[in-house]
Each structure stands twice: as structure tokens, then as C-alpha cells.
Protein backbone atom coordinates (compact mmCIF):
# COMPACT_ATOMS: atom_id res chain seq x y z
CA UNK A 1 76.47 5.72 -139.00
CA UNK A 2 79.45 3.41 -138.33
CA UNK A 3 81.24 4.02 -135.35
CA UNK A 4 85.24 5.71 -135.67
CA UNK A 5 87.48 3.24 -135.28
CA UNK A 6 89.80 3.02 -131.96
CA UNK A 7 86.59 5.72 -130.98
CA UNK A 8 85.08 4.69 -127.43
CA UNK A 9 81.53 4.60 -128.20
CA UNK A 10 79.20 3.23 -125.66
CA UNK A 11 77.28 -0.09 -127.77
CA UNK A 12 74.04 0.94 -126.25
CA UNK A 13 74.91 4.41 -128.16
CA UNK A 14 76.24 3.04 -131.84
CA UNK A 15 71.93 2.11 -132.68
CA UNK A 16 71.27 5.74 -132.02
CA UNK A 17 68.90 6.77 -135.01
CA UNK A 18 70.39 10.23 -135.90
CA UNK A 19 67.53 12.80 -135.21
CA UNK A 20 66.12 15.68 -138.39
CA UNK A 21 68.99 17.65 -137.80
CA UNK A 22 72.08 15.31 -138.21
CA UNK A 23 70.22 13.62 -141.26
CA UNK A 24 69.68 17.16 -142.77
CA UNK A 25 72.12 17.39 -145.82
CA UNK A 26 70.33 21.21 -145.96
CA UNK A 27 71.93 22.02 -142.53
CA UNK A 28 75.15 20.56 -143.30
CA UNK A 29 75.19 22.83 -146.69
CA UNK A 30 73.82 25.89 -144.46
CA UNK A 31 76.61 25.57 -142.05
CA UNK A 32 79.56 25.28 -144.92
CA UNK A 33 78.36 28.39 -146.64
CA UNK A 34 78.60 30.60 -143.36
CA UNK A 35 81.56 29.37 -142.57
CA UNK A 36 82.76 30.24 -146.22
CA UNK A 37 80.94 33.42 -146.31
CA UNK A 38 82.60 34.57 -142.94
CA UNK A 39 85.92 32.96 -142.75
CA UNK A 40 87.77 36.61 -144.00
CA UNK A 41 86.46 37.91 -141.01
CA UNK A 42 87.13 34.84 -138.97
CA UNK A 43 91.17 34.73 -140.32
CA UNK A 44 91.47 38.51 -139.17
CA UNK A 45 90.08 38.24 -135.77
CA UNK A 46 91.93 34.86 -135.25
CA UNK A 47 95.16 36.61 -136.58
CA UNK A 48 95.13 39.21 -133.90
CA UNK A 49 93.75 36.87 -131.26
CA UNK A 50 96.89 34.70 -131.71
CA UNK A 51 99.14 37.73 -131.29
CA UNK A 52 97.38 38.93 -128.05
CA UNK A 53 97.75 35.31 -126.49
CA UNK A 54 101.10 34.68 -127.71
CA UNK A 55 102.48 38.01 -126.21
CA UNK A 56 100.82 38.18 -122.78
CA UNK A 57 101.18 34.56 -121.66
CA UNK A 58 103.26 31.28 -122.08
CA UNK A 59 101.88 28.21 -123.64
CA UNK A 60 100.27 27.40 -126.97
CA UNK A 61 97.81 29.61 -128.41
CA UNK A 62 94.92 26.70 -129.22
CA UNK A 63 93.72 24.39 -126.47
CA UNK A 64 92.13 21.01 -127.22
CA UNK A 65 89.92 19.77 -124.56
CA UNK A 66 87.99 16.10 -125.33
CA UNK A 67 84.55 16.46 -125.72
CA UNK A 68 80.99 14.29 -126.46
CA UNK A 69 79.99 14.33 -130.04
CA UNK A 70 77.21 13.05 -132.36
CA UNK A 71 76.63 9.20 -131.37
CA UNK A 72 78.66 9.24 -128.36
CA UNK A 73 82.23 9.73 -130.05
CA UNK A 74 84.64 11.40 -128.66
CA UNK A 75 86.47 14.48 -130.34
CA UNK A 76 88.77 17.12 -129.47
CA UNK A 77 87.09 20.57 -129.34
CA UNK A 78 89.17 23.47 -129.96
CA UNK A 79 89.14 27.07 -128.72
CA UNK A 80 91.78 30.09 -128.32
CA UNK A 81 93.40 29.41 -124.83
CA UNK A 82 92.28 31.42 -122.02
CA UNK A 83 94.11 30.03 -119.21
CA UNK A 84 98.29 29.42 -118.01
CA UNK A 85 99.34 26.82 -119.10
CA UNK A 86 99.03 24.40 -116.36
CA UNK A 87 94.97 25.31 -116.02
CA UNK A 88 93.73 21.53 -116.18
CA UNK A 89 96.30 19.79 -113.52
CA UNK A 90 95.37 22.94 -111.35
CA UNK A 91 92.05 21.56 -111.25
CA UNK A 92 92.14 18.58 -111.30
CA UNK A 93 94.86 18.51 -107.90
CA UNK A 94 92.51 21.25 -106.08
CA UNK A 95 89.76 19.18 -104.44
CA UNK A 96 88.26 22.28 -103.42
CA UNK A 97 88.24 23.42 -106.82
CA UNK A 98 87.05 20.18 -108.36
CA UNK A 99 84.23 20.65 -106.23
CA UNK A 100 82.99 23.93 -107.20
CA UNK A 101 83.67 23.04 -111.12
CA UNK A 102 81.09 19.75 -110.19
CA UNK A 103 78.70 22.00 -108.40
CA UNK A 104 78.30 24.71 -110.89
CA UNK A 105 77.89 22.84 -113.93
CA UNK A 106 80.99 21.60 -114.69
CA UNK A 107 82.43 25.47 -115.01
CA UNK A 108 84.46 27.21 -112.41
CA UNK A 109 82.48 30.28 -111.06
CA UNK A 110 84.22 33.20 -113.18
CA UNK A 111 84.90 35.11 -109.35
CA UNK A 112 86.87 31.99 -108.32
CA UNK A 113 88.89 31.03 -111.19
CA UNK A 114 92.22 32.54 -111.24
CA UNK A 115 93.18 30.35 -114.00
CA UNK A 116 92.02 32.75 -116.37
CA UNK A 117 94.77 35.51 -117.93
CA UNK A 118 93.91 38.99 -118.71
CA UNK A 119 93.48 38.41 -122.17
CA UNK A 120 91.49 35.16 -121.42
CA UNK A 121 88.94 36.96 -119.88
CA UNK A 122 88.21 39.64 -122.55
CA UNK A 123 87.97 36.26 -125.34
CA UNK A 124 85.34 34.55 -123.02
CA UNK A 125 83.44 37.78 -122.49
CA UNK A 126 83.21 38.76 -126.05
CA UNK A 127 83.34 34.55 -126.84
CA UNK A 128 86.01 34.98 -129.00
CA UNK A 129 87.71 32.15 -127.70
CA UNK A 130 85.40 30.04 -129.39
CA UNK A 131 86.28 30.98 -133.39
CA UNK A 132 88.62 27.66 -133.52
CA UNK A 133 85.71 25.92 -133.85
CA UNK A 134 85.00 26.78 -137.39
CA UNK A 135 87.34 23.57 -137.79
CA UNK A 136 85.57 21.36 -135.95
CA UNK A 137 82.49 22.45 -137.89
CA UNK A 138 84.34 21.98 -141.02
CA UNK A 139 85.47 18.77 -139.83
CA UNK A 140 82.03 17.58 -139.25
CA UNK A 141 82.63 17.32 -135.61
CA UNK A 142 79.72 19.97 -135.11
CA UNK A 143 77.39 21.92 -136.64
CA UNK A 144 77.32 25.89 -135.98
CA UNK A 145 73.81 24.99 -134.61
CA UNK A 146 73.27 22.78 -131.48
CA UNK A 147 73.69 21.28 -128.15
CA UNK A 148 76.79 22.69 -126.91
CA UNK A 149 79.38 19.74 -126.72
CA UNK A 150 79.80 18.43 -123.50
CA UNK A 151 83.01 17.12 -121.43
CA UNK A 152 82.45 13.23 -120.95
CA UNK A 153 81.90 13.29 -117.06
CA UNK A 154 78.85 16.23 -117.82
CA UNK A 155 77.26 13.74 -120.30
CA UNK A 156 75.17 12.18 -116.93
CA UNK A 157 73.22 15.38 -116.58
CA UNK A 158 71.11 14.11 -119.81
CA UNK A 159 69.63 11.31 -117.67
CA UNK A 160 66.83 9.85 -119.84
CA UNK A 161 67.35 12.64 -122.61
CA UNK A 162 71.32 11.24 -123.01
CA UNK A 163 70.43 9.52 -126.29
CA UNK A 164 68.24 12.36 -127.56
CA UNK A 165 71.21 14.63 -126.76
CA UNK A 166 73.74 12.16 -128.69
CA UNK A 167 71.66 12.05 -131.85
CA UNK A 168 73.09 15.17 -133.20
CA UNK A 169 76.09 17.05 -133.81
CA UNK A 170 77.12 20.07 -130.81
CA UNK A 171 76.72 23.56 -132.22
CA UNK A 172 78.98 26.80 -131.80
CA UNK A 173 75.66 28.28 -130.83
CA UNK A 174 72.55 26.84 -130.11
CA UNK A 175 69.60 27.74 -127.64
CA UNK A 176 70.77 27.11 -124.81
CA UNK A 177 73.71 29.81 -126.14
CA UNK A 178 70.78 32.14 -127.13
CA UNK A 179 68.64 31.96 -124.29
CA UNK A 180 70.97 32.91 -121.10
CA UNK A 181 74.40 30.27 -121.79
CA UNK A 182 76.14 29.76 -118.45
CA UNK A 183 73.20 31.76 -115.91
CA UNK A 184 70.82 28.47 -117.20
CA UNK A 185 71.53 25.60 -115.26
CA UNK A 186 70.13 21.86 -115.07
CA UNK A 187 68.15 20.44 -115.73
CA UNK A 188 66.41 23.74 -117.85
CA UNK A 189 69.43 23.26 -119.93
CA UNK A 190 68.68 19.66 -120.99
CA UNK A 191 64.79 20.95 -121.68
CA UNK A 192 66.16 23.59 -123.97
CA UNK A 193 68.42 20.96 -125.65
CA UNK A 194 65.84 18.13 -126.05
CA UNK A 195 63.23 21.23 -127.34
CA UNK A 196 65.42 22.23 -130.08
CA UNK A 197 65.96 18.22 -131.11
CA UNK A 198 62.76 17.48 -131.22
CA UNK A 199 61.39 20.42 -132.91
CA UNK A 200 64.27 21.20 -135.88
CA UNK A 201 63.81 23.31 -138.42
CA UNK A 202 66.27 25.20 -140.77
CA UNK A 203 64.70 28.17 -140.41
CA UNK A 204 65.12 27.38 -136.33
CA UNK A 205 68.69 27.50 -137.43
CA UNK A 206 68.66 30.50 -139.14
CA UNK A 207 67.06 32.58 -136.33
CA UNK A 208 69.15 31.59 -133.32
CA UNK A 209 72.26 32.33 -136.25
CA UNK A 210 70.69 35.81 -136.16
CA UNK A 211 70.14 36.36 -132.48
CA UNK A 212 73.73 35.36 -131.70
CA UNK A 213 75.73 38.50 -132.50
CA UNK A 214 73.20 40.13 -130.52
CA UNK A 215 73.75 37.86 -127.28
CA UNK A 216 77.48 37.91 -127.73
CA UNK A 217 77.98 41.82 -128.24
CA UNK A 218 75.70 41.92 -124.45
CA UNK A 219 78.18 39.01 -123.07
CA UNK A 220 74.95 37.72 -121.21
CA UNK A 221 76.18 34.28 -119.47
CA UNK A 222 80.01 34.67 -121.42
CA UNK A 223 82.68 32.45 -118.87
């Protein structure tokens, strides 16, 4: 596909031949009638979410953080916030804390991060937090099944499986979601990844869909 104008897409990326599951117009159709079929429930939950974070902290209820999409692009991934306010210049003018966000995947170890409000914590455990992204599935910015999207400095991890990973959309959940989330490291994280690329099926799609309620309601990996 043509790149996004004004998007910073590496040229080495823009030839990337889109693998099965970004070509699928089947799991682009599956992932539009779930979203459909569940956005009552989705507008409820979000409704109350947005009250809980707007009464127990300061600063807007969404955060947008720039993330690695399909082809290379660049997109803004949202979620419910879970931190103050002033989170991301915390980290970023902590050394100390830079470090430990490097060394443990690019996530700060839950025991460390004091970042996180009260309420925060409760959305990352149950993965609440993550319902915004309906709208960047609806977008087309992901797919409810995939890679999880990565911030641009984690994109290195890939190594030799970085165009693999860039051939197709980020998922809500996916199988490395399904399969342990934030207690599987690299490089088994990139395996599971490049596994699920190379071996797509709908049906694939439809049974990590299923699993997920399961895995969330046991918070197995949730930060």
C-alpha cells in the first residue's frame, strides 16, 4: 500500500509485501462485526471508566502514546490513562528509571512504578485500559488480532523478523497477549509474533478471541 503522507516510513519498509493477514478482507470484516456486536458493552464500561479517572486524578481521561503500525507508519495508540499526568517527562528525566523501562522490555516493573494511580492499577489488571482501542481498530490502525503495537525505540528487538513484524496490522490481543503478555520476554516474544504471521488463519483468530476473556479475568502478565 502507499505510504501516509507527512508519515515517516523507513524506504527499505514502504516494499513490504503485506503478509495473509493484512491482505485478508475476511479478517478485516471479522474484526468490524465484534466490534459492532460488542460496542453496547464497550460504551458502558468506557462510560464508567471515564468517571472513575476523571474523579480520582487530574489530567485527561485518554492518553495517546505513538506507536509502530502496519508498514512501518506511525500512529497514535489510545488507551484509558493510568498514570498523573506528568507520567512520560517523569521518565524520560529519571535515568534510573529510563534504565529499568530499557531493561525490562520497554515497561517499568509494576513494583517500581509509582506513576501509576489507584484507579490505574485496577484498569491494567483487569486491561481495561485498553477498550480505546476499538477506535484504532475501527480506524484501521489495528486489527483486534495481532502483534501488539510497539513504541518506535522497541521496534529493534525484531532484528531480522522487523519486516515480518511490520507486514501486519498490531492487535488488541494476539498470542503473545494469550500466552503469558508481560512475564514473556525477548526474544520468545518475537518467536510468538513471527509464529502467528507466518501461520494465519481466521479460525487462529477466532480462538485466541475466545481465550482472551479467560486470560484477562486471571490478569496473568496485566501491567
Amino acid at each position: 500500500p502507499a505510504p501516509v503522507p507527512g508519515s515517516r516510513v523507513p524506504p527499505t519498509i514502504r516494499q513490504l509485501e503485506p503478509a495473509a493477514a493484512a491482505r485478508s478482507r475476511a479478517k478485516r470484516a471479522l474484526d468490524l462485526i465484534v466490534v459492532l456486536v460488542a460496542l453496547p458493552l464497550v460504551l458502558v464500561a468506557g462510560l464508567v471508566i471515564v468517571l472513575a479517572v476523571r474523579l480520582t486524578s487530574r489530567g485527561p481521561v485518554v492518553f495517546g502514546q505513538e506507536r509502530v503500525g502496519f508498514g512501518g507508519r506511525h500512529f497514535t495508540m489510545y488507551k484509558f490513562r493510568t498514570m498523573h499526568r506528568e507520567a512520560e517527562a517523569r521518565l524520560r528525566n529519571d535515568p534510573r528509571l529510563w534504565d529499568e523501562y530499557v531493561a525490562n522490555g520497554f515497561k517499568v516493573p509494576a513494583e517500581l512504578d509509582r506513576r501509576v494511580t489507584r484507579v490505574g492499577r485496577f484498569l491494567r489488571s483487569s486491561s481495561l485500559d485498553e477498550l480505546p482501542q476499538v477506535v484504532n481498530v475501527v480506524l484501521g490502525h489495528m486489527s483486534l488480532v495481532g502483534p501488539r503495537p510497539v513504541v518506535p525505540d522497541e521496534v529493534g528487538n525484531y532484528g531480522d523478523r522487523r519486516d515480518l513484524y511490520l507486514s501486519v496490522r498490531p492487535g488488541l490481543t494476539g498470542a503473545w497477549q494469550v500466552n503469558g503478555r508481560s512475564t514473556v520476554n525477548y526474544p520468545e516474544r518475537v518467536e510468538l509474533d513471527a509464529t502467528y504471521i507466518q501461520t494465519w488463519t481466521l479460525w487462529q483468530d477466532v480462538k485466541i478471541l475466545a481465550r482472551t476473556p479467560l486470560v484477562v479475568l486471571g490478569a496473568r502478565g496485566a501491567h
